[in-house]
PDB file of N, CA and C in Angstrom:
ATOM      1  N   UNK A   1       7.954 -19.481-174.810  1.00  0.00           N
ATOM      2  CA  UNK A   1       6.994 -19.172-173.763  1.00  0.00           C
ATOM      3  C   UNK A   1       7.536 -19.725-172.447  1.00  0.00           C
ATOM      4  N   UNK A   2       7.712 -18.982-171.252  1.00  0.00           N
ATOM      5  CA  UNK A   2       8.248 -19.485-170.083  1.00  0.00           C
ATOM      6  C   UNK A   2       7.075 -19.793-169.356  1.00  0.00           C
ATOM      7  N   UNK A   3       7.454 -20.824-168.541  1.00  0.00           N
ATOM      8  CA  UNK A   3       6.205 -21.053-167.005  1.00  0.00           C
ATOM      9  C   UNK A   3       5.390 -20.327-166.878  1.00  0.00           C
ATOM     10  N   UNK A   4       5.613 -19.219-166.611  1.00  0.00           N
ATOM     11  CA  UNK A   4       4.640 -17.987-165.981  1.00  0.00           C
ATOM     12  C   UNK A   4       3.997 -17.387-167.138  1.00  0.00           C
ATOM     13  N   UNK A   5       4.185 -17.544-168.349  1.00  0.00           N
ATOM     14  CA  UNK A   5       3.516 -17.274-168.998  1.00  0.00           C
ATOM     15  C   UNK A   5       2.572 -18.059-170.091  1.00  0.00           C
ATOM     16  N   UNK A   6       2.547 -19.647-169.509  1.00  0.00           N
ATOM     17  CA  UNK A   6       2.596 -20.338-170.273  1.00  0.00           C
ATOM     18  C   UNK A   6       0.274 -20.176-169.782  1.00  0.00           C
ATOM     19  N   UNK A   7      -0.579 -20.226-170.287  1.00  0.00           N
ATOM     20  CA  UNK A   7      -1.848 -20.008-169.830  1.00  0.00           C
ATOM     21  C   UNK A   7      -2.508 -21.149-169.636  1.00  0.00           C
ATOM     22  N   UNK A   8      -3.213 -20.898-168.380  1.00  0.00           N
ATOM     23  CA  UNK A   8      -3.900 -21.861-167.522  1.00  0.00           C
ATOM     24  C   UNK A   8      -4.878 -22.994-168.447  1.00  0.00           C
ATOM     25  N   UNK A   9      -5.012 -24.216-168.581  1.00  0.00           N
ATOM     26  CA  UNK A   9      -5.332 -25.706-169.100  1.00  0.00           C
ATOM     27  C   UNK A   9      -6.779 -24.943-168.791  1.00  0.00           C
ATOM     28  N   UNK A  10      -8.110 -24.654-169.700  1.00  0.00           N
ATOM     29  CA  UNK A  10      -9.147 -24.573-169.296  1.00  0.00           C
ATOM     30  C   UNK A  10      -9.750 -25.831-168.590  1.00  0.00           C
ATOM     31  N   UNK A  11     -10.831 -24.830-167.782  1.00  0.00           N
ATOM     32  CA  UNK A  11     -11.600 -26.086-166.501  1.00  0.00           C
ATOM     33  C   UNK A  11     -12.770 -26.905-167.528  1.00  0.00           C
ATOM     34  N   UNK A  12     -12.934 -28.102-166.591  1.00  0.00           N
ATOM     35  CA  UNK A  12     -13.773 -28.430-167.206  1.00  0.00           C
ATOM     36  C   UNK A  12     -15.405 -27.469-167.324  1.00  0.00           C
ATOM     37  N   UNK A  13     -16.590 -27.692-168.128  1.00  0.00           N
ATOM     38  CA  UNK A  13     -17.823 -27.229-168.207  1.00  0.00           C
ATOM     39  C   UNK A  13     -18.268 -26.531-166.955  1.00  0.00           C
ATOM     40  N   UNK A  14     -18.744 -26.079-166.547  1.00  0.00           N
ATOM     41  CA  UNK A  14     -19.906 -25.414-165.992  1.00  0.00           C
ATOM     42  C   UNK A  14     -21.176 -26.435-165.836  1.00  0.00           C
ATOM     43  N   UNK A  15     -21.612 -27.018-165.100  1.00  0.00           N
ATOM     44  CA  UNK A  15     -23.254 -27.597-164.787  1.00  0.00           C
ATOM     45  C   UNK A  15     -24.101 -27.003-164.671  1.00  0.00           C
ATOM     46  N   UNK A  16     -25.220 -27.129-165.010  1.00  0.00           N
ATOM     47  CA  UNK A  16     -26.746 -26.495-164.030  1.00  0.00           C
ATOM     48  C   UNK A  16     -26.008 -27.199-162.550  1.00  0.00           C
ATOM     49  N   UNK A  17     -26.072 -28.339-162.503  1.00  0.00           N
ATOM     50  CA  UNK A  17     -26.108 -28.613-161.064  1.00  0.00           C
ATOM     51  C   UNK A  17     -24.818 -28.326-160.199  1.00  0.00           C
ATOM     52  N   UNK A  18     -23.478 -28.079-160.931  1.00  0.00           N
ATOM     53  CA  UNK A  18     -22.495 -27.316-160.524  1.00  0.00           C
ATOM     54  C   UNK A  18     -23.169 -26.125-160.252  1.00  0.00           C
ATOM     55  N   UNK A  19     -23.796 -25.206-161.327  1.00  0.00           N
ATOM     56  CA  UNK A  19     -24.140 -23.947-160.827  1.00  0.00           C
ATOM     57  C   UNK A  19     -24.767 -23.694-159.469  1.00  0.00           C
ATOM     58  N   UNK A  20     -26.161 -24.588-159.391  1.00  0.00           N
ATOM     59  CA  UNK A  20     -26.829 -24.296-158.772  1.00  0.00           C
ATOM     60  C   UNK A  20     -25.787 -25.023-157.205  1.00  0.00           C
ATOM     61  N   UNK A  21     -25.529 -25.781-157.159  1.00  0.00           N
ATOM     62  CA  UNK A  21     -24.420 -25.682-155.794  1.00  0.00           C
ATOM     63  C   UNK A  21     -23.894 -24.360-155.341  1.00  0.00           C
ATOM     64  N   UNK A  22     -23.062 -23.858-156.547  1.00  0.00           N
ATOM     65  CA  UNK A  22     -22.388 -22.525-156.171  1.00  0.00           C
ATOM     66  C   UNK A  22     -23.400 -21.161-155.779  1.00  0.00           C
ATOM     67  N   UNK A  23     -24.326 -21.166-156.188  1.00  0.00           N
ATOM     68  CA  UNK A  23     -25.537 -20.560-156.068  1.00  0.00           C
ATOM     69  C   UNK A  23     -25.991 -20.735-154.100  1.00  0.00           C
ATOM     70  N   UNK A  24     -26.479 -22.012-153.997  1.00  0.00           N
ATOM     71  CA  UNK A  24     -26.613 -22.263-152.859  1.00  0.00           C
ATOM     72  C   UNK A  24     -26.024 -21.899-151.869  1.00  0.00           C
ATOM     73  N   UNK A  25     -24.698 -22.222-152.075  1.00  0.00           N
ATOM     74  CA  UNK A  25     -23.462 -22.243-151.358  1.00  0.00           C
ATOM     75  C   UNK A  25     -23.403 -20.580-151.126  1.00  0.00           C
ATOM     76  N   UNK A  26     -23.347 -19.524-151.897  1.00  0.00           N
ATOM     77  CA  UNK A  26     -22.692 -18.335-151.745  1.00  0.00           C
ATOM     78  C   UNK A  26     -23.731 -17.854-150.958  1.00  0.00           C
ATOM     79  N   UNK A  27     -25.109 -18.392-150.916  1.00  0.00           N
ATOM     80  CA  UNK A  27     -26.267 -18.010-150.280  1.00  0.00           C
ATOM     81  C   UNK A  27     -26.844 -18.667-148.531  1.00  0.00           C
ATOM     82  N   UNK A  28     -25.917 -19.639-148.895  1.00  0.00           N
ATOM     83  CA  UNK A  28     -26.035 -20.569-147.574  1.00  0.00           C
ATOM     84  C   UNK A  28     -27.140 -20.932-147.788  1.00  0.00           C
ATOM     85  N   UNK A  29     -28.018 -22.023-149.007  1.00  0.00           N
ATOM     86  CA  UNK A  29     -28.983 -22.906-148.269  1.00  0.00           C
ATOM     87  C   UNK A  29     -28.709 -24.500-149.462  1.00  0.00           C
ATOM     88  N   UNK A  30     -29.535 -25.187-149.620  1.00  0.00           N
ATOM     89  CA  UNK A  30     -28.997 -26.614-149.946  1.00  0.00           C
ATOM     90  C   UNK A  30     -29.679 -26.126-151.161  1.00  0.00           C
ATOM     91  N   UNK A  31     -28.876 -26.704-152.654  1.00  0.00           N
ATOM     92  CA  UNK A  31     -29.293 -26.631-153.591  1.00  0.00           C
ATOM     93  C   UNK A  31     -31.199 -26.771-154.143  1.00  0.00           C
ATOM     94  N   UNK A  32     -31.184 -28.096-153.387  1.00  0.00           N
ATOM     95  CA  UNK A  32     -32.235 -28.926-153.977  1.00  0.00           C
ATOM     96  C   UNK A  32     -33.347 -27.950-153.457  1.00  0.00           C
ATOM     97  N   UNK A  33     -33.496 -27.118-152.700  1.00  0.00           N
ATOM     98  CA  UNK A  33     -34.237 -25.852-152.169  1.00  0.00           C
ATOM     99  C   UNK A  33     -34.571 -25.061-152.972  1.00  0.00           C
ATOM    100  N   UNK A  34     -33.545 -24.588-153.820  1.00  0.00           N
ATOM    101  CA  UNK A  34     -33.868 -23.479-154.671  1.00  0.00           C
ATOM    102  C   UNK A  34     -34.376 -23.561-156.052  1.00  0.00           C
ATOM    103  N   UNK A  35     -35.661 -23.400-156.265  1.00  0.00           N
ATOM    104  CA  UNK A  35     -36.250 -23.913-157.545  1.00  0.00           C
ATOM    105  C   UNK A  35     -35.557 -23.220-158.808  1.00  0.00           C
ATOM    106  N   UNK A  36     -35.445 -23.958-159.916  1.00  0.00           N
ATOM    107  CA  UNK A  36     -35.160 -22.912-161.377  1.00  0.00           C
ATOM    108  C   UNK A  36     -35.677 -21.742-161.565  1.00  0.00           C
ATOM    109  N   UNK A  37     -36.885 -21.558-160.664  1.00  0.00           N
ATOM    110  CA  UNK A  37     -37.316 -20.340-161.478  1.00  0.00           C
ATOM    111  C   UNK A  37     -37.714 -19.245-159.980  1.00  0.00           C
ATOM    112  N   UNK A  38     -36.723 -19.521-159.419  1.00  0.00           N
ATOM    113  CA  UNK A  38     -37.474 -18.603-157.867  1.00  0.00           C
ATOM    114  C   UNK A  38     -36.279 -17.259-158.146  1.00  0.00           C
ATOM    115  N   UNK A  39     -36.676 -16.382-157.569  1.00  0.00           N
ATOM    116  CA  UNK A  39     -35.959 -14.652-157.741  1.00  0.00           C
ATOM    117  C   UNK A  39     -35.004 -15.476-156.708  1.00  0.00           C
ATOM    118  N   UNK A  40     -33.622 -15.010-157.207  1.00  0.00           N
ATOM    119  CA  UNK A  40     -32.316 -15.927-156.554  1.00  0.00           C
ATOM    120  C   UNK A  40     -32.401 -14.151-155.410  1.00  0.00           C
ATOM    121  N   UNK A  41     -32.779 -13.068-155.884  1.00  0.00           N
ATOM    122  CA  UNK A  41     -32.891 -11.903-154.957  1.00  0.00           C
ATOM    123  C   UNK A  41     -33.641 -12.266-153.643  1.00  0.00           C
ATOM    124  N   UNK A  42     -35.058 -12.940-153.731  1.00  0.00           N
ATOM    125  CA  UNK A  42     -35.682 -13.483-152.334  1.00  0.00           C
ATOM    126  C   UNK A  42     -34.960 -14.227-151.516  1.00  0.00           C
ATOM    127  N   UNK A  43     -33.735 -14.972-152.284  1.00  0.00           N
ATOM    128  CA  UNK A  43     -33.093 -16.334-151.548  1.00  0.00           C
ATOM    129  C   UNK A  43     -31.641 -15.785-151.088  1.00  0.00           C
ATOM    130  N   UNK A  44     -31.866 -13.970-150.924  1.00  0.00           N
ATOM    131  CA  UNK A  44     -30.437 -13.272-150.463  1.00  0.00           C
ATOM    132  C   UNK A  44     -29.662 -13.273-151.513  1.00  0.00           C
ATOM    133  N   UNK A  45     -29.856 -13.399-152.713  1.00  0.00           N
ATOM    134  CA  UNK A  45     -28.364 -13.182-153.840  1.00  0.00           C
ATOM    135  C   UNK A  45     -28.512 -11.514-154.243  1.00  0.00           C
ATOM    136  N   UNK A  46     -27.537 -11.057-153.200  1.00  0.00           N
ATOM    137  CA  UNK A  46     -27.391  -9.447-154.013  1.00  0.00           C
ATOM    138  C   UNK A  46     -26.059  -9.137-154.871  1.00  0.00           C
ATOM    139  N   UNK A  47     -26.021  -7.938-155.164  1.00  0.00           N
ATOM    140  CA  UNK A  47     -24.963  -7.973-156.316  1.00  0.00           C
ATOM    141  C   UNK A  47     -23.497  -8.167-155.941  1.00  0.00           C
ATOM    142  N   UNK A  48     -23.332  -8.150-154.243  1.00  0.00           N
ATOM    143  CA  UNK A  48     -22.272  -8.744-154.021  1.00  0.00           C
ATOM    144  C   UNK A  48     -21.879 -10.067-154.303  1.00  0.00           C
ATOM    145  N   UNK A  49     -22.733 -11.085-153.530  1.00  0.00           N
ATOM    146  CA  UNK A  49     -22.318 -12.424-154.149  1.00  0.00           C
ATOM    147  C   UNK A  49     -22.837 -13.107-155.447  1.00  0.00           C
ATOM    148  N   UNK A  50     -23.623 -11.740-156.394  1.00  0.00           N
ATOM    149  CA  UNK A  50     -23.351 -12.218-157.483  1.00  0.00           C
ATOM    150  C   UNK A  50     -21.932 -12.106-157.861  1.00  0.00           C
ATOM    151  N   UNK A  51     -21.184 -10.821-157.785  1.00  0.00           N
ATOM    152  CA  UNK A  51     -19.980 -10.635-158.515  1.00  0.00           C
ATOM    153  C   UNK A  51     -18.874 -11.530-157.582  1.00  0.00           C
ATOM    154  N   UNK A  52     -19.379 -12.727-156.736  1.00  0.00           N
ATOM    155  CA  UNK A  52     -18.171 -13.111-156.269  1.00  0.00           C
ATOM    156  C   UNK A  52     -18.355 -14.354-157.172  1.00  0.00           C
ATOM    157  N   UNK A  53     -19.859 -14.848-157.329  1.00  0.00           N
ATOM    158  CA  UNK A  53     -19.951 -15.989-158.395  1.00  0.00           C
ATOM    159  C   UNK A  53     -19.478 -15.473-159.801  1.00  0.00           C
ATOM    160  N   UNK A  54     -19.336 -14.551-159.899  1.00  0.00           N
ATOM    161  CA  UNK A  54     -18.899 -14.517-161.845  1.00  0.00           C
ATOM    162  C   UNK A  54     -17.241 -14.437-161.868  1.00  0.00           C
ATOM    163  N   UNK A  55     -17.021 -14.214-160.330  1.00  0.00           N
ATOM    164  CA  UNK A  55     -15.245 -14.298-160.487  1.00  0.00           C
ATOM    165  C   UNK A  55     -14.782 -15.408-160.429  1.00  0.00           C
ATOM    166  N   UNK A  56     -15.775 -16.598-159.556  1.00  0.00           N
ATOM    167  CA  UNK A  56     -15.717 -17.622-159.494  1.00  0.00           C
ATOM    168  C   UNK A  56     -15.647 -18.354-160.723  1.00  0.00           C
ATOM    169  N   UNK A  57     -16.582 -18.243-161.659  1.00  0.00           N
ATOM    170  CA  UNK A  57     -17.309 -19.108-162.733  1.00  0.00           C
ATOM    171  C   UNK A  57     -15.928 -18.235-163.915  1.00  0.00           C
ATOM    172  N   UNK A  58     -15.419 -17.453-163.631  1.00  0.00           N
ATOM    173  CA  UNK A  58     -14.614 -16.658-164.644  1.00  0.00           C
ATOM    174  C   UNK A  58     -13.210 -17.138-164.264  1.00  0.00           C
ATOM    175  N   UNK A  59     -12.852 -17.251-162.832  1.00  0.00           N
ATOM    176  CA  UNK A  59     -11.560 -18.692-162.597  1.00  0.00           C
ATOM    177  C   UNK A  59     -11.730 -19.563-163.441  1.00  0.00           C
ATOM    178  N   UNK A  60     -12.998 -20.334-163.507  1.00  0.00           N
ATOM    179  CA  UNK A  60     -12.657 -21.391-164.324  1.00  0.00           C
ATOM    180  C   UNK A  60     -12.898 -21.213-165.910  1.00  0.00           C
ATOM    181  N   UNK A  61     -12.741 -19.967-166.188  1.00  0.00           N
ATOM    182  CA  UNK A  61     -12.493 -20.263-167.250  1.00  0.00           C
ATOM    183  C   UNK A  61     -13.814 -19.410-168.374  1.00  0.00           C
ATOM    184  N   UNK A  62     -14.995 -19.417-167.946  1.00  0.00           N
ATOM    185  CA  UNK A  62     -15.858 -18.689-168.519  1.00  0.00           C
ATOM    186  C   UNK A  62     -16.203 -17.440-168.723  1.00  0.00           C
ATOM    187  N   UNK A  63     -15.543 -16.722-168.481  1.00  0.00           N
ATOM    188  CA  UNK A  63     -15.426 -14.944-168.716  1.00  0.00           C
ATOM    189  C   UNK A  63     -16.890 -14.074-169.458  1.00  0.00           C
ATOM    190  N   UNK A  64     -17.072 -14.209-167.816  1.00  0.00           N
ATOM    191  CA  UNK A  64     -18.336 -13.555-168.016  1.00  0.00           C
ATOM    192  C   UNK A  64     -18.621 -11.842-167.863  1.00  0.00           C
ATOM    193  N   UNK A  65     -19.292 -11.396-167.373  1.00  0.00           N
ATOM    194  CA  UNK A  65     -19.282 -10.132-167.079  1.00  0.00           C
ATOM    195  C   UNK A  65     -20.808  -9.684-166.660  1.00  0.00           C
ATOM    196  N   UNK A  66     -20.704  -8.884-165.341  1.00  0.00           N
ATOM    197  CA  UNK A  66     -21.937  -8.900-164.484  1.00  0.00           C
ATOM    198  C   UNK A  66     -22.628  -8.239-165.348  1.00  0.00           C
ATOM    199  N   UNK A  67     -22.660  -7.268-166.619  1.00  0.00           N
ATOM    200  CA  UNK A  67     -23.903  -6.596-167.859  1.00  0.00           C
ATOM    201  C   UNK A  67     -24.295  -7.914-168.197  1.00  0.00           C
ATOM    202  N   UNK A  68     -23.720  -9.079-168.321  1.00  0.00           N
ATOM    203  CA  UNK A  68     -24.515 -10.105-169.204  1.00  0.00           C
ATOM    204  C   UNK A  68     -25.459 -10.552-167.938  1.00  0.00           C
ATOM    205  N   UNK A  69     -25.498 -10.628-166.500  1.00  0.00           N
ATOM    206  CA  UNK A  69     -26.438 -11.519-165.410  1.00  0.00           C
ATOM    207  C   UNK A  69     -27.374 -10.421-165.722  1.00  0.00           C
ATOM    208  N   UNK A  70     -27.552  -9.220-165.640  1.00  0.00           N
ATOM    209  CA  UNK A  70     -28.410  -8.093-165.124  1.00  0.00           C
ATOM    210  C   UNK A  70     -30.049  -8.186-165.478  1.00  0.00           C
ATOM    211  N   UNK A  71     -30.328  -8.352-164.899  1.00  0.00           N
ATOM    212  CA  UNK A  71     -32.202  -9.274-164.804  1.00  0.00           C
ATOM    213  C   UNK A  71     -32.292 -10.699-164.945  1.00  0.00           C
ATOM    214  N   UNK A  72     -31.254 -10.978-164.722  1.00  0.00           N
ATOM    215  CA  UNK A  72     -30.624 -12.624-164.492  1.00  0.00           C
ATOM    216  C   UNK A  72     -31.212 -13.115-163.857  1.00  0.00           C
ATOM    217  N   UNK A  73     -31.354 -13.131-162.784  1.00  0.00           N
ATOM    218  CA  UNK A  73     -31.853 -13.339-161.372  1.00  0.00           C
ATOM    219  C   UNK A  73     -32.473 -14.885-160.974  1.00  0.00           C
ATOM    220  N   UNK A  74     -32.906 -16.000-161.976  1.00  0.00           N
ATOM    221  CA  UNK A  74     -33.040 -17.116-161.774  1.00  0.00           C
ATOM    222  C   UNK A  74     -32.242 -18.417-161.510  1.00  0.00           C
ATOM    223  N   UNK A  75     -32.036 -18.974-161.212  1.00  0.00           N
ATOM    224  CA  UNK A  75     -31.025 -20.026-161.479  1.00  0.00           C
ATOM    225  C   UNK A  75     -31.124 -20.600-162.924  1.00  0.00           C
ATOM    226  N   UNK A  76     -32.535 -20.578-163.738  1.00  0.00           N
ATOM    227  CA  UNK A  76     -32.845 -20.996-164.936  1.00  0.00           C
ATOM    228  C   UNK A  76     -31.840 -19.799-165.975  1.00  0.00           C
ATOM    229  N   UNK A  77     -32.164 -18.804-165.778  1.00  0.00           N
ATOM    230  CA  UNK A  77     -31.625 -17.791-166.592  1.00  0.00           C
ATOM    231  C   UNK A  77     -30.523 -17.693-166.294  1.00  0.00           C
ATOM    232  N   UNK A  78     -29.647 -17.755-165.438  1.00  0.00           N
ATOM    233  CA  UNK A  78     -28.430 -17.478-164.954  1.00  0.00           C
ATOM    234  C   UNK A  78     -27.580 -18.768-165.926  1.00  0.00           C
ATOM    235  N   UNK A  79     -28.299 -20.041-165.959  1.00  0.00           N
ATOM    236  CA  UNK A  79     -27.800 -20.784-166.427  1.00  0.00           C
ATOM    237  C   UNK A  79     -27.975 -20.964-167.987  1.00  0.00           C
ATOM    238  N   UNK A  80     -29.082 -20.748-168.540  1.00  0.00           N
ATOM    239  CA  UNK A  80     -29.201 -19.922-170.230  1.00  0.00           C
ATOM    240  C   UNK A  80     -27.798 -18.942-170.475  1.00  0.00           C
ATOM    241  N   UNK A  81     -27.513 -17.894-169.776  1.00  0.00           N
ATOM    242  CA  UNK A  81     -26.494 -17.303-170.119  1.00  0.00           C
ATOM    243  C   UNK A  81     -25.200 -17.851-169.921  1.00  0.00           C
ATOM    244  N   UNK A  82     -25.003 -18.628-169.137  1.00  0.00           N
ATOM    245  CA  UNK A  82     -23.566 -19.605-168.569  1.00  0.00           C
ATOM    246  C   UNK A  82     -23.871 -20.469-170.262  1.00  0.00           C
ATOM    247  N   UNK A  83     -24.642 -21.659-170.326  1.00  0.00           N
ATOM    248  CA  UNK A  83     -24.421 -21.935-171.454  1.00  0.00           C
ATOM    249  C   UNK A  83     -24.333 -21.924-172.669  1.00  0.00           C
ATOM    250  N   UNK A  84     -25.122 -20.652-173.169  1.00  0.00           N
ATOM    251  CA  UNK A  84     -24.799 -20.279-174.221  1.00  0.00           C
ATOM    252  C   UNK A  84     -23.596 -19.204-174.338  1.00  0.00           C
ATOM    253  N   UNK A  85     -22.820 -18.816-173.135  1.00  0.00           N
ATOM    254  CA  UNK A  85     -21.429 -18.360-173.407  1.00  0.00           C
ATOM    255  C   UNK A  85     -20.319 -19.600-173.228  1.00  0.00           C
ATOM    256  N   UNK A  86     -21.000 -21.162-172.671  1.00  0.00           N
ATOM    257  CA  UNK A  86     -19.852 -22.171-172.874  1.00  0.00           C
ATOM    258  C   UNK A  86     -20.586 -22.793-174.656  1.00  0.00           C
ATOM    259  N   UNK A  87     -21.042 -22.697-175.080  1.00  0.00           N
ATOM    260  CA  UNK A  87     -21.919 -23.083-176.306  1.00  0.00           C
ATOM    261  C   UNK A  87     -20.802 -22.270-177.595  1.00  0.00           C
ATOM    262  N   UNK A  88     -20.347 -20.379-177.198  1.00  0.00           N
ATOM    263  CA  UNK A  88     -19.551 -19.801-178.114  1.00  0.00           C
ATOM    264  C   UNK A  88     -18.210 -20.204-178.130  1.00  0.00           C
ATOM    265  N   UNK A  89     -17.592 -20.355-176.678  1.00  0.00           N
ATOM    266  CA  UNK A  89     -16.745 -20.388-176.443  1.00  0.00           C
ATOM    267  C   UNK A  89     -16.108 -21.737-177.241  1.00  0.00           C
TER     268      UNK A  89
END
């Protein structure tokens, strides 16, 4: 196996509170704002910066795919599906 093909050291876990940063962040407002259970759609998350968070969360390592978010839309639920795909993995 050479360098370039040798595959990337997985990242560490995924957080709720990692998530919900990245959440914030792609949305521009401070985590501690956005409740578990508020429509992440009211707080501006459309399907663009969803699919920039699942490329994100899929860099490190969790290979997700935007059919699994689709009525996602909470930070609670968003994060049910993040961990029970780091739970298989």
């Amino acid at each position: 196996m050479t360098a370039s093909s040798t595959p990337p050291a997985p990242a560490a876990p995924l957080t709720l509170d990692t998530l919900r940063a990245d959440i914030a962040r792609i949305i521009g407002e401070r985590p501690e704002e956005i409740g578990l259970d508020d429509d992440l759609m009211d707080w501006g998350l459309d399907s663009l910066r969803l699919l920039n968070l699942v490329i994100t969360w899929n860099q490190g390592g969790l290979q997700l795919d935007m059919s699994e978010l689709a009525g996602q839309l909470t930070t609670r639920a968003l994060w049910q599906v993040v961990e029970s795909r780091q739970t298989r993995a």
